[in-house]
PDB file of N, CA and C in Angstrom:
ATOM      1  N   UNK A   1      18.202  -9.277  -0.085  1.00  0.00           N
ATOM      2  CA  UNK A   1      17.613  -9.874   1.097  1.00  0.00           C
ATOM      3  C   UNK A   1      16.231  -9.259   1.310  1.00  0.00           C
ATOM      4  N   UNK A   2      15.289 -10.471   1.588  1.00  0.00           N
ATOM      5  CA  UNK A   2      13.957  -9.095   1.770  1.00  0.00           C
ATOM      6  C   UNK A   2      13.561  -9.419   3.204  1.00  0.00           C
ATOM      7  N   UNK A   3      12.391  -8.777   3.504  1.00  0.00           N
ATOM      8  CA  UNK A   3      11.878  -8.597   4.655  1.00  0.00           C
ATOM      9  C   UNK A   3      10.424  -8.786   4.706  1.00  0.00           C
ATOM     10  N   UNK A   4      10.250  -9.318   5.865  1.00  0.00           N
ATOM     11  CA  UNK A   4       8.944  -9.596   6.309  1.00  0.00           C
ATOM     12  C   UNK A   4       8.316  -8.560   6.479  1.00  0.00           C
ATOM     13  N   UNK A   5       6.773  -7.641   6.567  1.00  0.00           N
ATOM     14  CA  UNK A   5       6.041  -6.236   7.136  1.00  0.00           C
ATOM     15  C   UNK A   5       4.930  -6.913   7.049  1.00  0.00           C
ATOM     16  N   UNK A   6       4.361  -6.188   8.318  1.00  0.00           N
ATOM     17  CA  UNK A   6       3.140  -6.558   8.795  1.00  0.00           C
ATOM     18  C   UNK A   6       2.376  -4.910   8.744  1.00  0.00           C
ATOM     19  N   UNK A   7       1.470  -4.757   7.178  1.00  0.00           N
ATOM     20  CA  UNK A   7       1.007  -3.499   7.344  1.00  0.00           C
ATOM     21  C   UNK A   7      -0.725  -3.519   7.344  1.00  0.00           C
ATOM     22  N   UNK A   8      -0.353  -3.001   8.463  1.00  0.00           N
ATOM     23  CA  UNK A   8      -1.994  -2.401   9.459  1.00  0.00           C
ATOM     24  C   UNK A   8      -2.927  -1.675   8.547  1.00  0.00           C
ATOM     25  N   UNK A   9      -3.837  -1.627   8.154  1.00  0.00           N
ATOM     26  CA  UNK A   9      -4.455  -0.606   8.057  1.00  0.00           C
ATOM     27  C   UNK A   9      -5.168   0.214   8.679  1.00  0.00           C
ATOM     28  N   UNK A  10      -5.176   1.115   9.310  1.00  0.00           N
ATOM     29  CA  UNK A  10      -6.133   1.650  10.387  1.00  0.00           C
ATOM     30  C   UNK A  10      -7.036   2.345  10.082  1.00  0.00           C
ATOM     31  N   UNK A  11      -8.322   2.753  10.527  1.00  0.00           N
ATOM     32  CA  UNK A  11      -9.474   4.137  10.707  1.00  0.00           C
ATOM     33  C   UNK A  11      -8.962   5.598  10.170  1.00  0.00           C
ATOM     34  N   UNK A  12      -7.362   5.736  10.667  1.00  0.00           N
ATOM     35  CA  UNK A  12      -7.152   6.893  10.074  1.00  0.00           C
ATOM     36  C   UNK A  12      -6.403   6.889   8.948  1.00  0.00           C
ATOM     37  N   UNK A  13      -5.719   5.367   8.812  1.00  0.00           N
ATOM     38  CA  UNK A  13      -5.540   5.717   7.074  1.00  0.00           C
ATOM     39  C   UNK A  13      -6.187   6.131   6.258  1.00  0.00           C
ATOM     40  N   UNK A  14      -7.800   4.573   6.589  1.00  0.00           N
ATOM     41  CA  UNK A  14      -8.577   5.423   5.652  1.00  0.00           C
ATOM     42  C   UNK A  14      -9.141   6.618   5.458  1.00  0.00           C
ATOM     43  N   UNK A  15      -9.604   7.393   6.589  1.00  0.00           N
ATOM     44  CA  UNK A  15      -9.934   8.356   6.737  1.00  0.00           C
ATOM     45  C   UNK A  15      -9.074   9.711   6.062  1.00  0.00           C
ATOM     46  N   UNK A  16      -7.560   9.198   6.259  1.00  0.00           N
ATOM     47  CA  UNK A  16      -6.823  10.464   5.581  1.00  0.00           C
ATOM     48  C   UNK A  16      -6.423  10.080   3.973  1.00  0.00           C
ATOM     49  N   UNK A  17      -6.667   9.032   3.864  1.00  0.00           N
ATOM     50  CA  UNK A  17      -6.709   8.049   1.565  1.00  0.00           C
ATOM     51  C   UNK A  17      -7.175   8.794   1.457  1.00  0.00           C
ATOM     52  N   UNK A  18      -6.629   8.874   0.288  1.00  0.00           N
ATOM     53  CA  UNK A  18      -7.180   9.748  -1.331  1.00  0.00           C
ATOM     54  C   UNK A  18      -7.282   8.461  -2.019  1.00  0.00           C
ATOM     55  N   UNK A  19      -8.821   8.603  -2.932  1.00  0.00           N
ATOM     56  CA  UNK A  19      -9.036   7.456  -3.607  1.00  0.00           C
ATOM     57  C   UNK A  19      -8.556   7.491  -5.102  1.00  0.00           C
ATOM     58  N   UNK A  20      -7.674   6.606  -5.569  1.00  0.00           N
ATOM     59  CA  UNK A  20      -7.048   6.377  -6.799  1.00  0.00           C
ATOM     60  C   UNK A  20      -6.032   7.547  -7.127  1.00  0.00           C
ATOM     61  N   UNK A  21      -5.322   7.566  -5.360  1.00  0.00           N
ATOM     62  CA  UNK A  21      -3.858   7.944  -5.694  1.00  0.00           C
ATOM     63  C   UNK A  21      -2.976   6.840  -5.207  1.00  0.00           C
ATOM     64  N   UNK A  22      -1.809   6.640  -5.996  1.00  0.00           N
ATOM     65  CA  UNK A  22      -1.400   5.813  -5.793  1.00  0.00           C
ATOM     66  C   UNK A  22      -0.009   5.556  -4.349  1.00  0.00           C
ATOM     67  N   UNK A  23      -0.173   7.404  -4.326  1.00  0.00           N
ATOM     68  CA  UNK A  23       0.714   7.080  -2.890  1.00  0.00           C
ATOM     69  C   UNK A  23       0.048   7.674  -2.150  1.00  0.00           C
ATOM     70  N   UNK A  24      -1.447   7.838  -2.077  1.00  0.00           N
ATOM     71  CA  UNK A  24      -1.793   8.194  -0.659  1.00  0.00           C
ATOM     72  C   UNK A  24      -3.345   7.233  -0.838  1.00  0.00           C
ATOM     73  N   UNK A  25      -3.327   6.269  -0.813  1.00  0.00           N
ATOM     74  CA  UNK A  25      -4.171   5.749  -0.786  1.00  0.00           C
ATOM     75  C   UNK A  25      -4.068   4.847   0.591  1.00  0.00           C
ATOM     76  N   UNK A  26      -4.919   4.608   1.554  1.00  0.00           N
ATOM     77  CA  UNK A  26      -5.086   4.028   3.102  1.00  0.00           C
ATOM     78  C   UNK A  26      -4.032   2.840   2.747  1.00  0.00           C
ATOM     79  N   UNK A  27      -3.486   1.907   2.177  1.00  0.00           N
ATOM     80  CA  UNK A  27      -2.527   0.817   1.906  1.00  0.00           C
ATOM     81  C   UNK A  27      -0.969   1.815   1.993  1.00  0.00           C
ATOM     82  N   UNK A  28      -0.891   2.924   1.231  1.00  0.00           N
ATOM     83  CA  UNK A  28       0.055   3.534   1.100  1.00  0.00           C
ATOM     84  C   UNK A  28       0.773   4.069   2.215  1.00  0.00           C
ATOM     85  N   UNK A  29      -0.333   4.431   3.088  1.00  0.00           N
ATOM     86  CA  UNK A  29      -0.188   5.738   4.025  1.00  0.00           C
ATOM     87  C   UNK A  29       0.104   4.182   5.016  1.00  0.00           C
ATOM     88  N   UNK A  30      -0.353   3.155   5.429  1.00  0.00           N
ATOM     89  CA  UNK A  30       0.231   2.193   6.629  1.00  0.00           C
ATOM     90  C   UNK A  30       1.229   1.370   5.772  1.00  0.00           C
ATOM     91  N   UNK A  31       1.990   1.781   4.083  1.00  0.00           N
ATOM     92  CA  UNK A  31       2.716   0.639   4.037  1.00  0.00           C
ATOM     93  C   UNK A  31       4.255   1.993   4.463  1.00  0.00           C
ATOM     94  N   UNK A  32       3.851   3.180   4.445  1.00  0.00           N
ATOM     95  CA  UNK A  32       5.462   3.866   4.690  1.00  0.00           C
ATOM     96  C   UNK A  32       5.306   3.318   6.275  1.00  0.00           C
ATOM     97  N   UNK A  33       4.904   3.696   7.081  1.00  0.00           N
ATOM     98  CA  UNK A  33       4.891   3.813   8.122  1.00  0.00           C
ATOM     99  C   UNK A  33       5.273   2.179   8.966  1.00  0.00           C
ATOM    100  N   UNK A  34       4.759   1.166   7.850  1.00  0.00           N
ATOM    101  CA  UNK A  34       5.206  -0.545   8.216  1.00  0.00           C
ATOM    102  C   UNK A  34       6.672  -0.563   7.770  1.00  0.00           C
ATOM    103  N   UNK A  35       6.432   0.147   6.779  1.00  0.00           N
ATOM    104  CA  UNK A  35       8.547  -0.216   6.143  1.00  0.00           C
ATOM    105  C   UNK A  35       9.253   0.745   6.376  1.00  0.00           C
ATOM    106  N   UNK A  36       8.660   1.718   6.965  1.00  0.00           N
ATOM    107  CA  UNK A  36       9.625   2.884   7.832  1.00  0.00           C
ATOM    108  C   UNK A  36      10.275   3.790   6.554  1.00  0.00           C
ATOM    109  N   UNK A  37       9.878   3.622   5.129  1.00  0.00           N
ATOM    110  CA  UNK A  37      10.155   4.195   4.067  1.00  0.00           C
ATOM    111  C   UNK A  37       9.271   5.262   4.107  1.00  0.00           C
ATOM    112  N   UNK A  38      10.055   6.515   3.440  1.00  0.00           N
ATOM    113  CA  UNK A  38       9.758   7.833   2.988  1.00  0.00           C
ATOM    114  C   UNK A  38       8.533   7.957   1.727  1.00  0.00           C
ATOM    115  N   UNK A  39       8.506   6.670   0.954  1.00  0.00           N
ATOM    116  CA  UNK A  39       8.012   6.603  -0.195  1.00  0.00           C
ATOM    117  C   UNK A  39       7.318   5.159   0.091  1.00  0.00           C
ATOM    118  N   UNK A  40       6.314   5.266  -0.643  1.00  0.00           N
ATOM    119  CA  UNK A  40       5.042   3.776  -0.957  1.00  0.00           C
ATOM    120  C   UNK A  40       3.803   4.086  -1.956  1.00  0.00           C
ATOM    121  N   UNK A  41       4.244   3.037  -2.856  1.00  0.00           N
ATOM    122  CA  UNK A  41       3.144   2.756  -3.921  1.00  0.00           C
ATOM    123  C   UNK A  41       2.504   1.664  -3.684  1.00  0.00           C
ATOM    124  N   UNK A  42       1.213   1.706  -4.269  1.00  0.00           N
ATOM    125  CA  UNK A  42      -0.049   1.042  -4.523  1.00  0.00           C
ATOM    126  C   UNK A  42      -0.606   1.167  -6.087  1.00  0.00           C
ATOM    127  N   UNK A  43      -0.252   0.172  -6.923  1.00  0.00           N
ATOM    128  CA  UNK A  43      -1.051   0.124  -8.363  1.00  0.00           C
ATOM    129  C   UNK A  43      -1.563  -1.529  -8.495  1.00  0.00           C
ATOM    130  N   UNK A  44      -2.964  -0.988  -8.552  1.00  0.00           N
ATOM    131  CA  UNK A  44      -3.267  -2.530  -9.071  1.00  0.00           C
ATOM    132  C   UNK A  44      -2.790  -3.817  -8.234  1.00  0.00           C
ATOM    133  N   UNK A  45      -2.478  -4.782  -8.754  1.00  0.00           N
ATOM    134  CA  UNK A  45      -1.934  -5.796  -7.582  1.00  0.00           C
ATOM    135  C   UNK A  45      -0.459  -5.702  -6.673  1.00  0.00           C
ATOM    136  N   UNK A  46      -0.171  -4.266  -7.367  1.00  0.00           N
ATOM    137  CA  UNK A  46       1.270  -4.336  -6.808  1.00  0.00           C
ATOM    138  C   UNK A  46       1.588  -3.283  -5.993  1.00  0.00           C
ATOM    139  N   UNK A  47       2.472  -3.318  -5.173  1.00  0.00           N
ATOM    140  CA  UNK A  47       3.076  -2.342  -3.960  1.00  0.00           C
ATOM    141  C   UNK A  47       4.678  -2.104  -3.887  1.00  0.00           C
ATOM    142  N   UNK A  48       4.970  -1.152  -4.037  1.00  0.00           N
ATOM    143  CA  UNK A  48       6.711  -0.831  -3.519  1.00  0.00           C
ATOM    144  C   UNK A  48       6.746   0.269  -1.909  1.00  0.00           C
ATOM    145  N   UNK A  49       7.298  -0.561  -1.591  1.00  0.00           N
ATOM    146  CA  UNK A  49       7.657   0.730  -0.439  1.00  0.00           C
ATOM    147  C   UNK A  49       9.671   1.239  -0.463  1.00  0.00           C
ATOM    148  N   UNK A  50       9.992   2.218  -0.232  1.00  0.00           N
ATOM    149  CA  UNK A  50      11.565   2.787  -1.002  1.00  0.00           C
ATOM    150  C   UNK A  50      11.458   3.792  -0.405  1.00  0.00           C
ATOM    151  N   UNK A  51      12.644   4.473  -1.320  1.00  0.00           N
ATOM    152  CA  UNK A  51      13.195   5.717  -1.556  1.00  0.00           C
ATOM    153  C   UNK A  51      13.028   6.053  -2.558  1.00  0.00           C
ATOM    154  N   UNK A  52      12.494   6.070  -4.027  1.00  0.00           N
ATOM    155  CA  UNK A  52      13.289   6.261  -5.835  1.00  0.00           C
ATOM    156  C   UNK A  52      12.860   7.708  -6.058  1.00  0.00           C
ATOM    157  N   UNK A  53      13.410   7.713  -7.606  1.00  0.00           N
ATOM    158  CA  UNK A  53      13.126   9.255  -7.963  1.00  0.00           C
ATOM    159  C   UNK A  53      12.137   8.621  -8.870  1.00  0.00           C
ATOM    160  N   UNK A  54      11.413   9.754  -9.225  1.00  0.00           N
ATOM    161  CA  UNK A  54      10.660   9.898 -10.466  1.00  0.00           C
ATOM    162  C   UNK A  54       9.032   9.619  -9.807  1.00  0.00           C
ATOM    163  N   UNK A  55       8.108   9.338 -10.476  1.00  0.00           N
ATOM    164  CA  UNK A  55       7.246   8.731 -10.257  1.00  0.00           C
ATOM    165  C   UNK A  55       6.784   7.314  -9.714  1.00  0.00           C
ATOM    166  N   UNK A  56       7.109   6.405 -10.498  1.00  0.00           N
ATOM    167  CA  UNK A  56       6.981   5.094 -10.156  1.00  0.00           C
ATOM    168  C   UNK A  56       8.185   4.433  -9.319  1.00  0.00           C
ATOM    169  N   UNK A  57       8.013   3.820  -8.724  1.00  0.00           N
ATOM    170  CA  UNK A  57       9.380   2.675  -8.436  1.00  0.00           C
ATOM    171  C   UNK A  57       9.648   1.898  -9.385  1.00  0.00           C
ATOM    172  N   UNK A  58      10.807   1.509  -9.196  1.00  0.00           N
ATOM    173  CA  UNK A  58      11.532   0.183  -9.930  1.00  0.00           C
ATOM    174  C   UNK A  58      10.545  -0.910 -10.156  1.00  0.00           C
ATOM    175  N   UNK A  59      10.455  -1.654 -11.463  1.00  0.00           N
ATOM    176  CA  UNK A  59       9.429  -2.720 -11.609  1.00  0.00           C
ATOM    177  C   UNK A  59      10.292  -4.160 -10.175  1.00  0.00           C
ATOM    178  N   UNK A  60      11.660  -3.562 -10.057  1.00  0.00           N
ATOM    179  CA  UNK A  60      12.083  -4.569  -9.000  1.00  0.00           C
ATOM    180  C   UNK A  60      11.794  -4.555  -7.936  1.00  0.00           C
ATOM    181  N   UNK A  61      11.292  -3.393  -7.705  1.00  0.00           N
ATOM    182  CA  UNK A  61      11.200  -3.096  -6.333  1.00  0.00           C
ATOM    183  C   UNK A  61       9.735  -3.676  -5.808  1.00  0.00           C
ATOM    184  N   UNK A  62       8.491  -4.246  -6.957  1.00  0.00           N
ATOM    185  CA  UNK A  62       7.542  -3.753  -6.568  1.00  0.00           C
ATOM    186  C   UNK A  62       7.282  -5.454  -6.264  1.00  0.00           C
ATOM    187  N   UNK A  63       6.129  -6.050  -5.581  1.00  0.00           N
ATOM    188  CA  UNK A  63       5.487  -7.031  -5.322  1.00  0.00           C
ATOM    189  C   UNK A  63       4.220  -7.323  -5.107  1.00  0.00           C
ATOM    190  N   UNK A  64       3.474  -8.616  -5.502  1.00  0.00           N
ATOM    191  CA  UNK A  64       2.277  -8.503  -5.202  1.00  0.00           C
ATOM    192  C   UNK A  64       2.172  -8.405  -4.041  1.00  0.00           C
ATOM    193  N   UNK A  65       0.645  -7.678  -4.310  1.00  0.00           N
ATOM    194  CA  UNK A  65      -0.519  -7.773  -2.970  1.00  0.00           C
ATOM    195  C   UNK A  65      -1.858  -8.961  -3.055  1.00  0.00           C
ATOM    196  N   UNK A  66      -1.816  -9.510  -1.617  1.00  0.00           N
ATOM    197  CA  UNK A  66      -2.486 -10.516  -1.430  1.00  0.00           C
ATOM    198  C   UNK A  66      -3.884  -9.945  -1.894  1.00  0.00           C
ATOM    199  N   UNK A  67      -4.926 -11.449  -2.015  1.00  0.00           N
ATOM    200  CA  UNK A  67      -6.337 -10.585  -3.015  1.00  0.00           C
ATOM    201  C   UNK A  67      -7.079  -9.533  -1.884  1.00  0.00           C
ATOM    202  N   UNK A  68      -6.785  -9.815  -0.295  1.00  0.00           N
ATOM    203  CA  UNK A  68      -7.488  -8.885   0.459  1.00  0.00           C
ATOM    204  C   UNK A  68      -7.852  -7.622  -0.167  1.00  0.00           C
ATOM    205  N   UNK A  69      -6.083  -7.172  -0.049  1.00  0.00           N
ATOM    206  CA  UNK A  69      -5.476  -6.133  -0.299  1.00  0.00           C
ATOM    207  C   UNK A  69      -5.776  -5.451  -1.845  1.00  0.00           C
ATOM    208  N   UNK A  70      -5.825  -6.427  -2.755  1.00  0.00           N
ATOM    209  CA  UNK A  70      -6.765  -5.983  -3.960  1.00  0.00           C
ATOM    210  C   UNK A  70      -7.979  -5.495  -3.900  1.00  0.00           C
ATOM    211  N   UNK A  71      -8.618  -5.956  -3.052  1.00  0.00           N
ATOM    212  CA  UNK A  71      -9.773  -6.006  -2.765  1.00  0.00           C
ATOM    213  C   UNK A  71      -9.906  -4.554  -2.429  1.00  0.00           C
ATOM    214  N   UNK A  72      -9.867  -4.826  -1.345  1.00  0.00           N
ATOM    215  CA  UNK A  72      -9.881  -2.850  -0.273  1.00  0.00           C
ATOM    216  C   UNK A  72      -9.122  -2.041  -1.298  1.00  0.00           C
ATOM    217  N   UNK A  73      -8.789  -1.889  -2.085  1.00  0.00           N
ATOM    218  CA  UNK A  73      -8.148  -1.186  -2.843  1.00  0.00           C
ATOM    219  C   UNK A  73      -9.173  -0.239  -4.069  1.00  0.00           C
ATOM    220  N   UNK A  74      -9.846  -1.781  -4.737  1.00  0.00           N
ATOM    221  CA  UNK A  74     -11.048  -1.741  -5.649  1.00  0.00           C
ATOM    222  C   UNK A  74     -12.214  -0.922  -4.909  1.00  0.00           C
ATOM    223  N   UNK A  75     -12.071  -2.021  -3.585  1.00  0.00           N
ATOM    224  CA  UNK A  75     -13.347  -0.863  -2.623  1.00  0.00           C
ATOM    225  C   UNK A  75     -13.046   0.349  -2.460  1.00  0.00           C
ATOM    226  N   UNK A  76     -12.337   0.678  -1.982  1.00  0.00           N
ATOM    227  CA  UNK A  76     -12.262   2.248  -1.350  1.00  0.00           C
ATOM    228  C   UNK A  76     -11.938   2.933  -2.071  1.00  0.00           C
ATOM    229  N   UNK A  77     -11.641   2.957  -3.917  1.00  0.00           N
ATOM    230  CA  UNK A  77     -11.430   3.774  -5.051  1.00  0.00           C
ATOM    231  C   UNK A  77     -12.907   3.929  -5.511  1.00  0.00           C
ATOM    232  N   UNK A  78     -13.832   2.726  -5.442  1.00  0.00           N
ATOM    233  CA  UNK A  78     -15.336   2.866  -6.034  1.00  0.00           C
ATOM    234  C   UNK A  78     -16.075   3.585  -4.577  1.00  0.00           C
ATOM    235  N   UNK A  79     -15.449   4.072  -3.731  1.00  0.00           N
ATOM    236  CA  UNK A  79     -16.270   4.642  -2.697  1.00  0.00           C
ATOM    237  C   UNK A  79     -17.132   3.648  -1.831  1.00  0.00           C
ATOM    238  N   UNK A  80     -16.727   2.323  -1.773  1.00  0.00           N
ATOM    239  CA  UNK A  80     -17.815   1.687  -1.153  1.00  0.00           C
ATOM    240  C   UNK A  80     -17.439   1.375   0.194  1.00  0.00           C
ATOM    241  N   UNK A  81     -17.635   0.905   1.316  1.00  0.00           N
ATOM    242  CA  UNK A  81     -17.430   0.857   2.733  1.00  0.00           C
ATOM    243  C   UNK A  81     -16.139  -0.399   3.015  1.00  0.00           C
ATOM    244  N   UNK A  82     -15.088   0.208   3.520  1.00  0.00           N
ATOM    245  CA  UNK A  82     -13.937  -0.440   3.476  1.00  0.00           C
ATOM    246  C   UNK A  82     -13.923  -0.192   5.485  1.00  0.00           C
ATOM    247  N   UNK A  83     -12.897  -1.210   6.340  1.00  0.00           N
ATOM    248  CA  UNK A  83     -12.953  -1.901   7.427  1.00  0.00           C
ATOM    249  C   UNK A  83     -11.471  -1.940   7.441  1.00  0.00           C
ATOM    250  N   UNK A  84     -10.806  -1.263   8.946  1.00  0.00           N
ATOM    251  CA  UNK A  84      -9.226  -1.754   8.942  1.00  0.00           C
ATOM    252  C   UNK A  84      -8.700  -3.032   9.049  1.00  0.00           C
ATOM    253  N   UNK A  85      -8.018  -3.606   8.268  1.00  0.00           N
ATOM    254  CA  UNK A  85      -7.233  -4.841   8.386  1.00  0.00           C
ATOM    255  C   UNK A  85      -5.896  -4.837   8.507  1.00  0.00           C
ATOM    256  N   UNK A  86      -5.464  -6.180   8.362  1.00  0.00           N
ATOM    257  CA  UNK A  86      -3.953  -6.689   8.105  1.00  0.00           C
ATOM    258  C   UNK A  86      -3.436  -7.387   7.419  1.00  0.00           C
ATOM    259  N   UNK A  87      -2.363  -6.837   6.672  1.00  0.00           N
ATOM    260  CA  UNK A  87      -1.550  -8.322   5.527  1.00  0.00           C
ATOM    261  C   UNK A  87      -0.343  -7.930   5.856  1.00  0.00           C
ATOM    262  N   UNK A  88       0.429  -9.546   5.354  1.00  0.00           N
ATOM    263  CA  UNK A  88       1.775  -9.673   5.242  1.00  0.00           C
ATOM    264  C   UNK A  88       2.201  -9.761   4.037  1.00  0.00           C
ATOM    265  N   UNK A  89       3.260  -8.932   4.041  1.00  0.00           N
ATOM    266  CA  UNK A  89       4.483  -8.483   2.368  1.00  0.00           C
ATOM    267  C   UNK A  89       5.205  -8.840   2.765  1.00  0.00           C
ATOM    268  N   UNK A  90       5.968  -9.823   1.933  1.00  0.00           N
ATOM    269  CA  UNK A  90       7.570  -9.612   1.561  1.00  0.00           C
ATOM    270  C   UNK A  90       8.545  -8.342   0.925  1.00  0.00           C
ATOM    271  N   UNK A  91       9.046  -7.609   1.013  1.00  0.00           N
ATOM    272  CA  UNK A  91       9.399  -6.518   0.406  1.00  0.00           C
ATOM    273  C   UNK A  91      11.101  -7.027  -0.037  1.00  0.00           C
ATOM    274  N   UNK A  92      11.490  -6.192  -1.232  1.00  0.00           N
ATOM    275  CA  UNK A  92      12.967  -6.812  -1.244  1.00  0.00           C
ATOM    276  C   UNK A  92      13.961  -5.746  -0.905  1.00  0.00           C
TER     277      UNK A  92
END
């Protein structure tokens, strides 16, 4: 069954992102806090938010991200001036 999340990005995500990590990057840091999960990835077009062990999540777990969200992603790893927004995930 999946679920709808509505994840925010705010001023202090970005402000507290690390650029081209994949769990603390400003998407990461408002997608635990949208899915109330302990754990959240960000690679490339895709996102998991969970619990797992290891490094990565499950390739099941993970889903695209809308192109916004690609976007601000590309931006704020090349250092260039990124703006808080909002997207909607399906998560499973």
């Amino acid at each position: 069954m999946s679920r709808t999340v509505v994840v925010e990005v705010t001023e202090e995500d970005i402000a507290a992102g690390k650029q081209e990590d994949c769990e603390w990057c400003p998407i990461a840091c408002a997608l635990r806090r949208a899915a109330g999960t302990p754990r959240a990835f960000v690679d490339g077009a895709e996102l998991a938010a969970g619990n797992w062990d290891g490094v990565h999540p499950y390739d099941s777990d993970r889903v695209r991200m809308p192109r916004e969200a690609v976007d601000f992603v590309l931006d704020f790893d090349e250092g260039r001036d990124v703006r808080p927004f909002a997207f909607t995930v399906e998560l499973p």
